[in-house]
Protein backbone atom coordinates (compact mmCIF):
# COMPACT_ATOMS: atom_id res chain seq x y z
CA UNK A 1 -75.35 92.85 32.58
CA UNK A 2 -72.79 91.49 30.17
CA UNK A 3 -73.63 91.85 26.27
CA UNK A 4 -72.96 88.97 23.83
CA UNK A 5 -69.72 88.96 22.57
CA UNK A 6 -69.02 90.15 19.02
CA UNK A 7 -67.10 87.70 16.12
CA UNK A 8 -64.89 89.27 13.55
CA UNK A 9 -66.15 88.67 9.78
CA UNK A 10 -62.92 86.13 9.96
CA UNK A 11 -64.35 84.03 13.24
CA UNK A 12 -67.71 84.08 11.60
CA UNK A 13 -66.36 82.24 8.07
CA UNK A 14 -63.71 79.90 10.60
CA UNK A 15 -66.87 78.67 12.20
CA UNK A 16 -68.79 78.77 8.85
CA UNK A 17 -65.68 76.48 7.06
CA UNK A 18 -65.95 74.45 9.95
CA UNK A 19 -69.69 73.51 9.97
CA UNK A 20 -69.47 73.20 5.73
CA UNK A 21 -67.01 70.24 6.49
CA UNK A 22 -69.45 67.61 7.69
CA UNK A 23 -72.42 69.24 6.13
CA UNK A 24 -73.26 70.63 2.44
CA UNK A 25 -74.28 74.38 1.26
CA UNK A 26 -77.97 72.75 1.17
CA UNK A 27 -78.35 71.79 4.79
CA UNK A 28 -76.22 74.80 6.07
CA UNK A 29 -78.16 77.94 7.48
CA UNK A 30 -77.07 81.16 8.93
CA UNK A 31 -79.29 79.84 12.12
CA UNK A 32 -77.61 76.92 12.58
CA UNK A 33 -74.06 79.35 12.27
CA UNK A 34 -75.80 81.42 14.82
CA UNK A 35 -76.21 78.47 16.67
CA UNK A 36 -72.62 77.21 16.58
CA UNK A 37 -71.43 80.81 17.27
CA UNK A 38 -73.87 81.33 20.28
CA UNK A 39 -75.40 83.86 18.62
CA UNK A 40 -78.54 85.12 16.88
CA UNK A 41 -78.71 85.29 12.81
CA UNK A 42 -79.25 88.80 13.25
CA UNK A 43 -75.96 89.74 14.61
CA UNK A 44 -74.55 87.78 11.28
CA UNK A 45 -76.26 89.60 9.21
CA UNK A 46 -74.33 92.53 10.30
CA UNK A 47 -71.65 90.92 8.32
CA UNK A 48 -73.22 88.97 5.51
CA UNK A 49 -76.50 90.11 4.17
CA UNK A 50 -77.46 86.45 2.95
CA UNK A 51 -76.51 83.09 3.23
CA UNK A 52 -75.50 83.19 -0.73
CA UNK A 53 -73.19 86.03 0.17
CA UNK A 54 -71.92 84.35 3.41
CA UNK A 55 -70.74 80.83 1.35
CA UNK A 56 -68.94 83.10 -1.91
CA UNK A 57 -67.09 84.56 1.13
CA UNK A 58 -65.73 80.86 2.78
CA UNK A 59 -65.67 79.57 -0.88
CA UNK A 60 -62.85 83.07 -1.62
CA UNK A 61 -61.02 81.97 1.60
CA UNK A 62 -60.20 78.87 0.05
CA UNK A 63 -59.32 80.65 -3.40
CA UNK A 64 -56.93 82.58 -0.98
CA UNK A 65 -55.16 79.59 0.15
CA UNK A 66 -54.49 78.22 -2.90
CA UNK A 67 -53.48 81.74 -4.05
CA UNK A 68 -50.66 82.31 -1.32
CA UNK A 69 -47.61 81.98 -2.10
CA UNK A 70 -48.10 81.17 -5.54
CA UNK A 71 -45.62 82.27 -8.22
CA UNK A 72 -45.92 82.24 -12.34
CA UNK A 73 -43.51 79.59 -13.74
CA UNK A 74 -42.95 78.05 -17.41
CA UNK A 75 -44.70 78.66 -19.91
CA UNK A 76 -48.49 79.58 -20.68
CA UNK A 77 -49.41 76.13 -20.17
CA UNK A 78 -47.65 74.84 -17.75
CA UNK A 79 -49.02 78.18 -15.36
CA UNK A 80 -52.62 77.21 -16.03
CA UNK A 81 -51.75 73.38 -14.97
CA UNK A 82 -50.24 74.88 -12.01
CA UNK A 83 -53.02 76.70 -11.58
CA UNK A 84 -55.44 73.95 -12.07
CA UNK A 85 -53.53 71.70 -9.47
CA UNK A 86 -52.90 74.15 -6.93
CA UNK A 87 -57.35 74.70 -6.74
CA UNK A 88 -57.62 70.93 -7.13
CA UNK A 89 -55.41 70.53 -4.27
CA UNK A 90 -57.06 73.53 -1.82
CA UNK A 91 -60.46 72.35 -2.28
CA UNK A 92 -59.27 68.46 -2.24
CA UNK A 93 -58.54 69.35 1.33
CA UNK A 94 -62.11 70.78 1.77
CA UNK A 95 -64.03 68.98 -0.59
CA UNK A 96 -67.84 70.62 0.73
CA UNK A 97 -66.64 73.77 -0.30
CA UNK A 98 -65.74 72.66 -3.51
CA UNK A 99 -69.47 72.60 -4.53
CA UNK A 100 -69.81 76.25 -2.82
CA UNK A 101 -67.66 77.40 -5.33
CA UNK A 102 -68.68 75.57 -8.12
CA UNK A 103 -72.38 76.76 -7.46
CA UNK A 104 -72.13 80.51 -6.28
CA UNK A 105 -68.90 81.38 -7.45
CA UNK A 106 -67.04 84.04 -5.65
CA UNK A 107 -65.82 88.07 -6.00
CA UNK A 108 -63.56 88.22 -3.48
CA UNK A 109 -59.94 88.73 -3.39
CA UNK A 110 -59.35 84.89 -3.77
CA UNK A 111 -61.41 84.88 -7.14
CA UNK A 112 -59.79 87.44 -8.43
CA UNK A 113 -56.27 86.74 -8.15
CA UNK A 114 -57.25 83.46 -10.00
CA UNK A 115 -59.03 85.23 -12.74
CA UNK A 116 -55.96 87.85 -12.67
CA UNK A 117 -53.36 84.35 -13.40
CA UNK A 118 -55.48 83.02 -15.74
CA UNK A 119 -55.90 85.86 -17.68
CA UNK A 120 -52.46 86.77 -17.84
CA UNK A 121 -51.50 83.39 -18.79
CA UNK A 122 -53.70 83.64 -21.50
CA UNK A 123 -52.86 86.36 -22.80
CA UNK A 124 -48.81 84.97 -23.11
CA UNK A 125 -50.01 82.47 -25.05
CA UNK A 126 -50.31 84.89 -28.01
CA UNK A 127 -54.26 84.93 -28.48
CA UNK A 128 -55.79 88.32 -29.58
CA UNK A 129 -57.07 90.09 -26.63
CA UNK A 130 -60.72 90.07 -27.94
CA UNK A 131 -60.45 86.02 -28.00
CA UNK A 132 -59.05 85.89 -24.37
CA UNK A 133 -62.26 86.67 -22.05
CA UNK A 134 -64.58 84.06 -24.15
CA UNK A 135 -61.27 81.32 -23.64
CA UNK A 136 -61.19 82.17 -20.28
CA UNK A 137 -64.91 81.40 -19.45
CA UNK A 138 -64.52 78.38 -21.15
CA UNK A 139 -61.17 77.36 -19.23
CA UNK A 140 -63.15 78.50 -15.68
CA UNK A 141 -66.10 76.03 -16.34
CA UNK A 142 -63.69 73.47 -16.95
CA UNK A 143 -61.61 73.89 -13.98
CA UNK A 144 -64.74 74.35 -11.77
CA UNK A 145 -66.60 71.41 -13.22
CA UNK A 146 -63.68 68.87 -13.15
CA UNK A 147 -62.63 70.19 -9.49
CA UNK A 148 -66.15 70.24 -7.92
CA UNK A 149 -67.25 66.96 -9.38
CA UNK A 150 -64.13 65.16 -7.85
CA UNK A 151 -64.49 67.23 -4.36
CA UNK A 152 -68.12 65.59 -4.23
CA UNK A 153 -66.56 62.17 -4.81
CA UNK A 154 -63.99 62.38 -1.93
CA UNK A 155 -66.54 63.86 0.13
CA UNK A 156 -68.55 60.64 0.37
CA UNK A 157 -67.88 58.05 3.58
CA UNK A 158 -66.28 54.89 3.32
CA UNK A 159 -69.29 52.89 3.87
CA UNK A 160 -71.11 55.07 0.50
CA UNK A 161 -67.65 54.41 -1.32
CA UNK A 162 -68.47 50.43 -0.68
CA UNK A 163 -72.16 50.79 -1.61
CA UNK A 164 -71.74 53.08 -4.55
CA UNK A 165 -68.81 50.48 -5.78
CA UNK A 166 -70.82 47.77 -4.96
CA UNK A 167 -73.45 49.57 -7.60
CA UNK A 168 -70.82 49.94 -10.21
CA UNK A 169 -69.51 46.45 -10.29
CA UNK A 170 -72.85 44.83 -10.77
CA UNK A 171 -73.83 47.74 -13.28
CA UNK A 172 -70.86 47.04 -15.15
CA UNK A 173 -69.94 43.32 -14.86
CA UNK A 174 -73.52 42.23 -14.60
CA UNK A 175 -74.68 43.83 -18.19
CA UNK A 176 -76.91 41.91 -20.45
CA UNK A 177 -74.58 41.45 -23.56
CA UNK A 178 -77.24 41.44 -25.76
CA UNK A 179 -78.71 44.41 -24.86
CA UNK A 180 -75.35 46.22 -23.57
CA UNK A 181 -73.02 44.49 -26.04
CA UNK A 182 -70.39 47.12 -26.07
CA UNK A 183 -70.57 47.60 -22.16
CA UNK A 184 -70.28 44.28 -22.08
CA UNK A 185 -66.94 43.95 -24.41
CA UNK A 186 -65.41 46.62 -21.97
CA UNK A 187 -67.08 45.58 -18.73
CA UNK A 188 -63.30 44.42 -16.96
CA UNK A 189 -61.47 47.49 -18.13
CA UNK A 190 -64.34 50.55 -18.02
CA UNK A 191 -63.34 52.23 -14.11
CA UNK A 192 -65.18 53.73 -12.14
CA UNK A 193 -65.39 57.70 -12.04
CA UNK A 194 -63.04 58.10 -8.87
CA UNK A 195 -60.44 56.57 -10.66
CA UNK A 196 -57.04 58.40 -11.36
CA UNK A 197 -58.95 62.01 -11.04
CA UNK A 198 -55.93 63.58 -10.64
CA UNK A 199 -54.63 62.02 -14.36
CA UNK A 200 -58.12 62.77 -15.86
CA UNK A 201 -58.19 66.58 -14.97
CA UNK A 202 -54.41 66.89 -16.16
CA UNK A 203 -55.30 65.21 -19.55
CA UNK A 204 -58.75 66.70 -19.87
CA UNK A 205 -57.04 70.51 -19.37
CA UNK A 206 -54.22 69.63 -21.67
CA UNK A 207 -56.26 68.88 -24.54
CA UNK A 208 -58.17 71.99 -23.63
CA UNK A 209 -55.10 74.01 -24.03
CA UNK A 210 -53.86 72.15 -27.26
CA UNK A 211 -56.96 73.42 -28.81
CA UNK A 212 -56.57 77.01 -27.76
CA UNK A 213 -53.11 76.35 -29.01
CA UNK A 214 -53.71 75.49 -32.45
CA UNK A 215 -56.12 78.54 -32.94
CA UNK A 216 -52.96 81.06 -31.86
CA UNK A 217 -52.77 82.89 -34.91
């Protein structure tokens, strides 16, 4: 009688990236993996002792992506733009996984060959080595927060894009002026939140870093 066939750890999170694509972290389950793998959960948790520790691991592969074949240029800066973009980009491209990694983090190798850039970049920016961990949390939530808020935004179908714009327009343009006077005033040129993302997180982070900046002894 013929056994069931074993996946690799890297099958498992292929089928696991796969699934997180049409669904979120909420409605996936290591059963329905199991399921998609012709499996039981049991064999998966061979691999992954919990579902928490099976999403950090397809949230790092991502990390990995956007890590390969990166390489340092300019100045401290201009490497955590690059940065920035190059995550923005990776999870752009998988937009449910976005909120993986925005929610549960990771500790893989992905995660920490961001933290190991960031840190570095920091720390050529001329800040005192006790100020650099507390900047970098602070330039982490950032980055996570700007990135997973626009991945939820792309990951919405056309027909909630119509509805939700729909909602704006007659949120915005239909305001009472007396009781929304100033919403009213900017109603034509206030835009919607999936506007120019790409421009917002770019000036957003640069004002981040011009305030690190000016505290560079």
């Amino acid at each position: 009688m013929t056994g069931r066939r074993r996946w690799s750890t890297e099958e498992i999170l292929d089928t696991a990236a796969e699934l997180l694509r049409t669904s979120d972290a909420e409605s996936f389950s290591v059963r329905r993996l199991a399921s998609a793998l012709g499996t039981d959960s049991s064999s998966l948790y061979r691999h992954f002792r919990n579902k928490t520790e099976l999403l950090r691991a397809v949230a790092d592969r991502i990390l990995l992506a956007a890590m390969d074949g990166y390489r340092p240029e300019g100045d401290w800066k201009q490497r955590v733009t690059a940065l920035a973009l190059r995550l923005r980009e990776a999870f752009g491209e998988q937009p449910q996984l976005a909120a993986v990694w925005g929610r549960y983090a990771s500790g893989g190798t992905g995660s920490r060959l961001v933290m190991e850039e960031l840190l570095q970049a920091l720390r050529a920016s001329g800040l005192p080595d006790e100020e650099i961990p507390a900047r970098y949390h602070r330039v982490a939530v950032l980055l996570a927060a700007l990135i997973s808020s626009e991945a939820g935004l792309s990951a919405v179908t056309p027909k909630e894009y119509e509805q939700g714009m729909e909602h704006f327009r007659v949120a915005v343009l239909g305001a009472d002026p007396e009781r929304f006077p100033t919403l009213a005033h900017f109603a034509r040129d206030v835009r919607p939140l999936s506007a120019d993302r790409r421009a917002a997180l770019e000036e957003i982070l640069a004002a981040h870093l011009a305030h690190i900046e000016a505290q560079i002894p």
